[in-house]
N, C-alpha and C. Protein backbone atom coordinates (compact mmCIF):
# COMPACT_ATOMS: atom_id res chain seq x y z
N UNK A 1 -9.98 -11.68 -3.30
CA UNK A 1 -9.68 -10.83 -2.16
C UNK A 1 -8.86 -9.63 -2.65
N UNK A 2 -8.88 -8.62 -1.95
CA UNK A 2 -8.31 -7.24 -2.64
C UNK A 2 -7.36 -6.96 -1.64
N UNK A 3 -6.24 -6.65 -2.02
CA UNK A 3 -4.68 -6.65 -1.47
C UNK A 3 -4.12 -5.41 -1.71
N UNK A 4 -3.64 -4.77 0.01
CA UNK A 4 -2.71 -3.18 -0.42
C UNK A 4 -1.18 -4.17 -0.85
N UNK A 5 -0.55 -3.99 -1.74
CA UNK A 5 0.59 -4.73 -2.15
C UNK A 5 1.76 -3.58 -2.54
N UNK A 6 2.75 -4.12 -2.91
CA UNK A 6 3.79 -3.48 -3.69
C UNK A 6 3.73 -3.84 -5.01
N UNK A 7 4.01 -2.74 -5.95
CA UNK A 7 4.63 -2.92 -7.06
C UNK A 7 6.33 -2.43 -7.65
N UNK A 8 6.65 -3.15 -8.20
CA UNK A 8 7.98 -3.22 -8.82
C UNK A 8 8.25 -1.68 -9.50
N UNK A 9 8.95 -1.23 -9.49
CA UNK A 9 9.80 0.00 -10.63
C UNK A 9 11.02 0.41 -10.85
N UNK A 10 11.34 0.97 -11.60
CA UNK A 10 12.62 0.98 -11.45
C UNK A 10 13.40 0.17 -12.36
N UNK A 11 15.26 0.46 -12.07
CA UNK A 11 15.96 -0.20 -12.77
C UNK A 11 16.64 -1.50 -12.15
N UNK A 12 17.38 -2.18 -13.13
CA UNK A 12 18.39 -3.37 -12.09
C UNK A 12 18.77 -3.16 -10.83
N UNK A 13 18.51 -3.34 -9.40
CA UNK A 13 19.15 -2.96 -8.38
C UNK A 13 18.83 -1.60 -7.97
N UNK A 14 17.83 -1.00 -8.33
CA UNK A 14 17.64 0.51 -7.80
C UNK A 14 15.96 -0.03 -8.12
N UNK A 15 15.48 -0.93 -7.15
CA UNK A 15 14.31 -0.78 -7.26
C UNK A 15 13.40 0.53 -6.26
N UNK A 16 12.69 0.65 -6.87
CA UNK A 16 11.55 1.02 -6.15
C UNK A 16 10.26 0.80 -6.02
N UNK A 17 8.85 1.11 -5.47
CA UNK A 17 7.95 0.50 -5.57
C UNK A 17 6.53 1.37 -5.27
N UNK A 18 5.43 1.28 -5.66
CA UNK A 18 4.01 1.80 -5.60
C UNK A 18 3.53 0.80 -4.46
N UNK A 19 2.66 1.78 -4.05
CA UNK A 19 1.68 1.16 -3.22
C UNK A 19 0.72 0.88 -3.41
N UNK A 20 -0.31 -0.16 -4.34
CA UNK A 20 -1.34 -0.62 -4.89
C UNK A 20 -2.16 -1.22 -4.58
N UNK A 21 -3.47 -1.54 -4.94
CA UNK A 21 -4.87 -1.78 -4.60
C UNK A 21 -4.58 -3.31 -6.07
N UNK A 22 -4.58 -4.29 -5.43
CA UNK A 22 -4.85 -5.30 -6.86
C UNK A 22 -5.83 -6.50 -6.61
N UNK A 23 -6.38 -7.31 -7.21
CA UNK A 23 -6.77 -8.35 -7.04
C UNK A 23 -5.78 -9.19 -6.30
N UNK A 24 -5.82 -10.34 -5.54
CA UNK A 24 -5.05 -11.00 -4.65
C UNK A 24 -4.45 -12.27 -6.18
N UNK A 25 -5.10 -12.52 -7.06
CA UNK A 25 -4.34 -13.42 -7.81
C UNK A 25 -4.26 -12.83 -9.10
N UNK A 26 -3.60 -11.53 -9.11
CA UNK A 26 -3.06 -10.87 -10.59
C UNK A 26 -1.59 -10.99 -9.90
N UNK A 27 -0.82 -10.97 -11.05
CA UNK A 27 0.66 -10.63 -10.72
C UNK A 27 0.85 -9.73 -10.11
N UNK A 28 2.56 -9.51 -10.00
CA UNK A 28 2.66 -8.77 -9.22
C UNK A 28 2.61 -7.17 -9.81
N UNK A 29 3.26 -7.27 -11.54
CA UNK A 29 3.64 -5.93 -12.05
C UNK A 29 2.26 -5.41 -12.70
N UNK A 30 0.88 -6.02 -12.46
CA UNK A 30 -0.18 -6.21 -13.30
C UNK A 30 -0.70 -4.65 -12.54
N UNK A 31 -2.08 -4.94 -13.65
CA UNK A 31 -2.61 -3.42 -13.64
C UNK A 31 -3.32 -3.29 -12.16
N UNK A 32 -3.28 -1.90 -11.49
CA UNK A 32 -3.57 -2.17 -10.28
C UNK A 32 -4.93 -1.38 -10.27
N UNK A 33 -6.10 -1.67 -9.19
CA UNK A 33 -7.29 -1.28 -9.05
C UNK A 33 -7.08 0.72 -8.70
N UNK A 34 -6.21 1.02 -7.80
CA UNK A 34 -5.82 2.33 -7.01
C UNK A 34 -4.06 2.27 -7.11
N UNK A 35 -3.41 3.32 -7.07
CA UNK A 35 -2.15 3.65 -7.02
C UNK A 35 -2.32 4.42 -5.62
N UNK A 36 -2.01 3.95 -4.11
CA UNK A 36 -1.69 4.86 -3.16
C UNK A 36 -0.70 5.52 -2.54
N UNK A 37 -0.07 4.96 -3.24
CA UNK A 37 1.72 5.61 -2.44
C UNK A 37 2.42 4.84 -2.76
N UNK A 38 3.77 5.56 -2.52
CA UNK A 38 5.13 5.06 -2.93
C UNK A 38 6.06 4.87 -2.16
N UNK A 39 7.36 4.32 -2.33
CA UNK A 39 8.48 3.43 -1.13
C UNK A 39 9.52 3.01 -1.84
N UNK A 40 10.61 3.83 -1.49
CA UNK A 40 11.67 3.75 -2.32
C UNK A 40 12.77 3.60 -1.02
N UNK A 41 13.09 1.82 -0.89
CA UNK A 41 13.70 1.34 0.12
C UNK A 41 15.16 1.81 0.20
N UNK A 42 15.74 2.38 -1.17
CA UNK A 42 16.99 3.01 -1.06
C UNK A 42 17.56 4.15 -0.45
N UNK A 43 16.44 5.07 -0.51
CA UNK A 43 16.06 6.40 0.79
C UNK A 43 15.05 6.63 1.69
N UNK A 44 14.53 5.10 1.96
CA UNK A 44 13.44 5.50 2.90
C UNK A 44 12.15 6.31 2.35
N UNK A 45 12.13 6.60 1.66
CA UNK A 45 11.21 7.76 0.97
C UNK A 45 9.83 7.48 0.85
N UNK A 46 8.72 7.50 1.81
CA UNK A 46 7.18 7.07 1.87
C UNK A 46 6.77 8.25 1.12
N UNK A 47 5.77 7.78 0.56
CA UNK A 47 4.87 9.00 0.45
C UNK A 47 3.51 8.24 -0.08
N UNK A 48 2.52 8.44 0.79
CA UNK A 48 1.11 7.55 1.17
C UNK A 48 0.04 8.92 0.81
N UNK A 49 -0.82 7.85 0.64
CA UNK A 49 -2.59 8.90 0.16
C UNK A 49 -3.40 8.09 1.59
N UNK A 50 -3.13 8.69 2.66
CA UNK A 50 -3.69 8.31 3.74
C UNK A 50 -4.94 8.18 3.81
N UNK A 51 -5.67 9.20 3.50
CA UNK A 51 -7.52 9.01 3.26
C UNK A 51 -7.99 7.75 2.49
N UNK A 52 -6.87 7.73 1.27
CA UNK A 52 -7.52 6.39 0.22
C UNK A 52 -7.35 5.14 1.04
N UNK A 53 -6.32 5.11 1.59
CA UNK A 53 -5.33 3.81 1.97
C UNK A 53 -6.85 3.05 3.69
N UNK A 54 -6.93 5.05 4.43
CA UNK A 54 -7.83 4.12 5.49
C UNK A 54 -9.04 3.89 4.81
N UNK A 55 -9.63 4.03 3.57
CA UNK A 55 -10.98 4.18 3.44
C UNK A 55 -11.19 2.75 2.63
N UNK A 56 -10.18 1.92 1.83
CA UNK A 56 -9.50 0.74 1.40
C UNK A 56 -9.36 0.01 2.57
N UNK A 57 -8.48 -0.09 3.71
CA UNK A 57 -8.74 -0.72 4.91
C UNK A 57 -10.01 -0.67 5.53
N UNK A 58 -10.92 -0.15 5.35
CA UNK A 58 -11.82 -0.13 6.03
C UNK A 58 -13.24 -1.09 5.30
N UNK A 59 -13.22 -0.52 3.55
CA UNK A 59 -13.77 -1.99 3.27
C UNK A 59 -13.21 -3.33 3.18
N UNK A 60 -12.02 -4.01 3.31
CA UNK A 60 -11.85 -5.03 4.19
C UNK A 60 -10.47 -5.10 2.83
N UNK A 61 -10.10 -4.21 3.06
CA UNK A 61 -8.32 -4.50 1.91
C UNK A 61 -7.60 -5.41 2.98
N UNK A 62 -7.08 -6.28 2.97
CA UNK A 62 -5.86 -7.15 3.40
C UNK A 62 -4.33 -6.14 2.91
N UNK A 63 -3.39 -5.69 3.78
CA UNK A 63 -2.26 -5.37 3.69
C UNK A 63 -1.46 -6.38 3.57
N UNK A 64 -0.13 -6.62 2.78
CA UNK A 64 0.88 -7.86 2.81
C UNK A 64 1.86 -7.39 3.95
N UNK A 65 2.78 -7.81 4.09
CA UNK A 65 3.17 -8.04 5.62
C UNK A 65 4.68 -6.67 5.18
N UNK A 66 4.67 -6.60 4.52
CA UNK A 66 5.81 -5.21 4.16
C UNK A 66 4.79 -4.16 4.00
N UNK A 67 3.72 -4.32 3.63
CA UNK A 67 3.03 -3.10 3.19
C UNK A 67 2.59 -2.43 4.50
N UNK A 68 1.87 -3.71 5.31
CA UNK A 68 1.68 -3.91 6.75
C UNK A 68 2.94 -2.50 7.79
N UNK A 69 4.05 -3.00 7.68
CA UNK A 69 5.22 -2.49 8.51
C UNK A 69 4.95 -0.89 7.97
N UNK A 70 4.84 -0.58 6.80
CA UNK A 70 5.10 0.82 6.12
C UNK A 70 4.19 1.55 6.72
N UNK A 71 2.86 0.88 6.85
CA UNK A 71 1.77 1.51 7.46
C UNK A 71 2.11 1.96 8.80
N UNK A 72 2.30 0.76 9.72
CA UNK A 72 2.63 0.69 10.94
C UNK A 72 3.65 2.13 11.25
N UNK A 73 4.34 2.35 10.84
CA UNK A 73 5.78 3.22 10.68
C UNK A 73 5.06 4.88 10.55
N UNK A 74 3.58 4.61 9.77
CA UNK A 74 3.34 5.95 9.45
C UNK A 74 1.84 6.34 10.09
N UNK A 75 1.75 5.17 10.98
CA UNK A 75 0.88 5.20 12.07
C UNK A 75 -0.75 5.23 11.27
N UNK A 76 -0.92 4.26 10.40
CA UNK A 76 -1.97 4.83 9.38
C UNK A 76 -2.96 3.94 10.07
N UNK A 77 -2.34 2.77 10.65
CA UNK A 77 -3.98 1.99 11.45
C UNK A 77 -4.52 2.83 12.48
N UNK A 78 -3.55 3.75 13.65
CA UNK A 78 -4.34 4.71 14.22
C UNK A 78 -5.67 5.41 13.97
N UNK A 79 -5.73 6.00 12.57
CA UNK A 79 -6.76 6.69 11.87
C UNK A 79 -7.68 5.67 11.63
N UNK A 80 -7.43 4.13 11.30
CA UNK A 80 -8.27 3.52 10.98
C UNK A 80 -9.43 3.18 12.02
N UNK A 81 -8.72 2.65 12.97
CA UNK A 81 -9.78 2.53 14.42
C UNK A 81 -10.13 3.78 15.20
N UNK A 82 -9.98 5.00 14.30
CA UNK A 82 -10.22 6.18 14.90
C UNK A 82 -11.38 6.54 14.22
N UNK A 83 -11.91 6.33 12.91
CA UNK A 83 -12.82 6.77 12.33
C UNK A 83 -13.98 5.69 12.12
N UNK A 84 -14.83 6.17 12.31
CA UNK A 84 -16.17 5.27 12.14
C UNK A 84 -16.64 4.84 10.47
N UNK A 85 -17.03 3.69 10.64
CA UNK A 85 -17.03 2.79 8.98
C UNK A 85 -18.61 3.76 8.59
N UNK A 86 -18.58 3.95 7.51
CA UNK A 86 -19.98 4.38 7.31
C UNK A 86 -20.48 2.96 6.57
C-alpha cells in the first residue's frame, strides 16, 4: 500500500520533516517514492506541492493520521473531491 507519511530531519530536538510518498512497509527514514512537502512543527511552517499530493490521493495514497490533519489545515481534500479522477 502507498502512504503520504512523514519523514524525519533535522537535528536532536529541532526536528523537522518531508512530506513523502513511500511504500507502507519501508521504514520510516527510507528512500521515498515522491518528496511533497515539508512541516517544520517548531514554526508551523507547511509548504505542500498541492497538484502532486491531490493527484497521489486520487490514485488511492492512504494519508497517516498527522499527515491527514496537515492536509485538512490546508484544505487539500477540498480540491480532491473537486476534481474529476481521469
Amino acid at each position: 500500500m502507498i502512504k503520504l507519511r512523514l519523514k524525519r530531519f533535522g537535528k536532536k530536538r529541532e526536528a523537522s520533516y518531508r512530506i513523502v510518498v513511500m511504500q507502507s512497509l519501508s521504514r520510516r527514514d527510507g528512500r521515498p517514492l515522491e518528496e511533497l512537502g515539508y512541516y517544520n512543527p517548531r514554526t508551523d511552517e507547511v509548504r505542500l506541492d498541492v497538484p502532486a499530493i491531490v493527484t497521489r490521493l486520487q490514485q488511492g495514497a492512504q494519508p497517516t493520521d498527522t499527515v491527514r490533519r496537515i492536509l485538512q489545515k490546508a484544505n487539500v481534500f477540498e480540491q480532491v473531491s473537486a476534481k474529476p479522477a481521469n
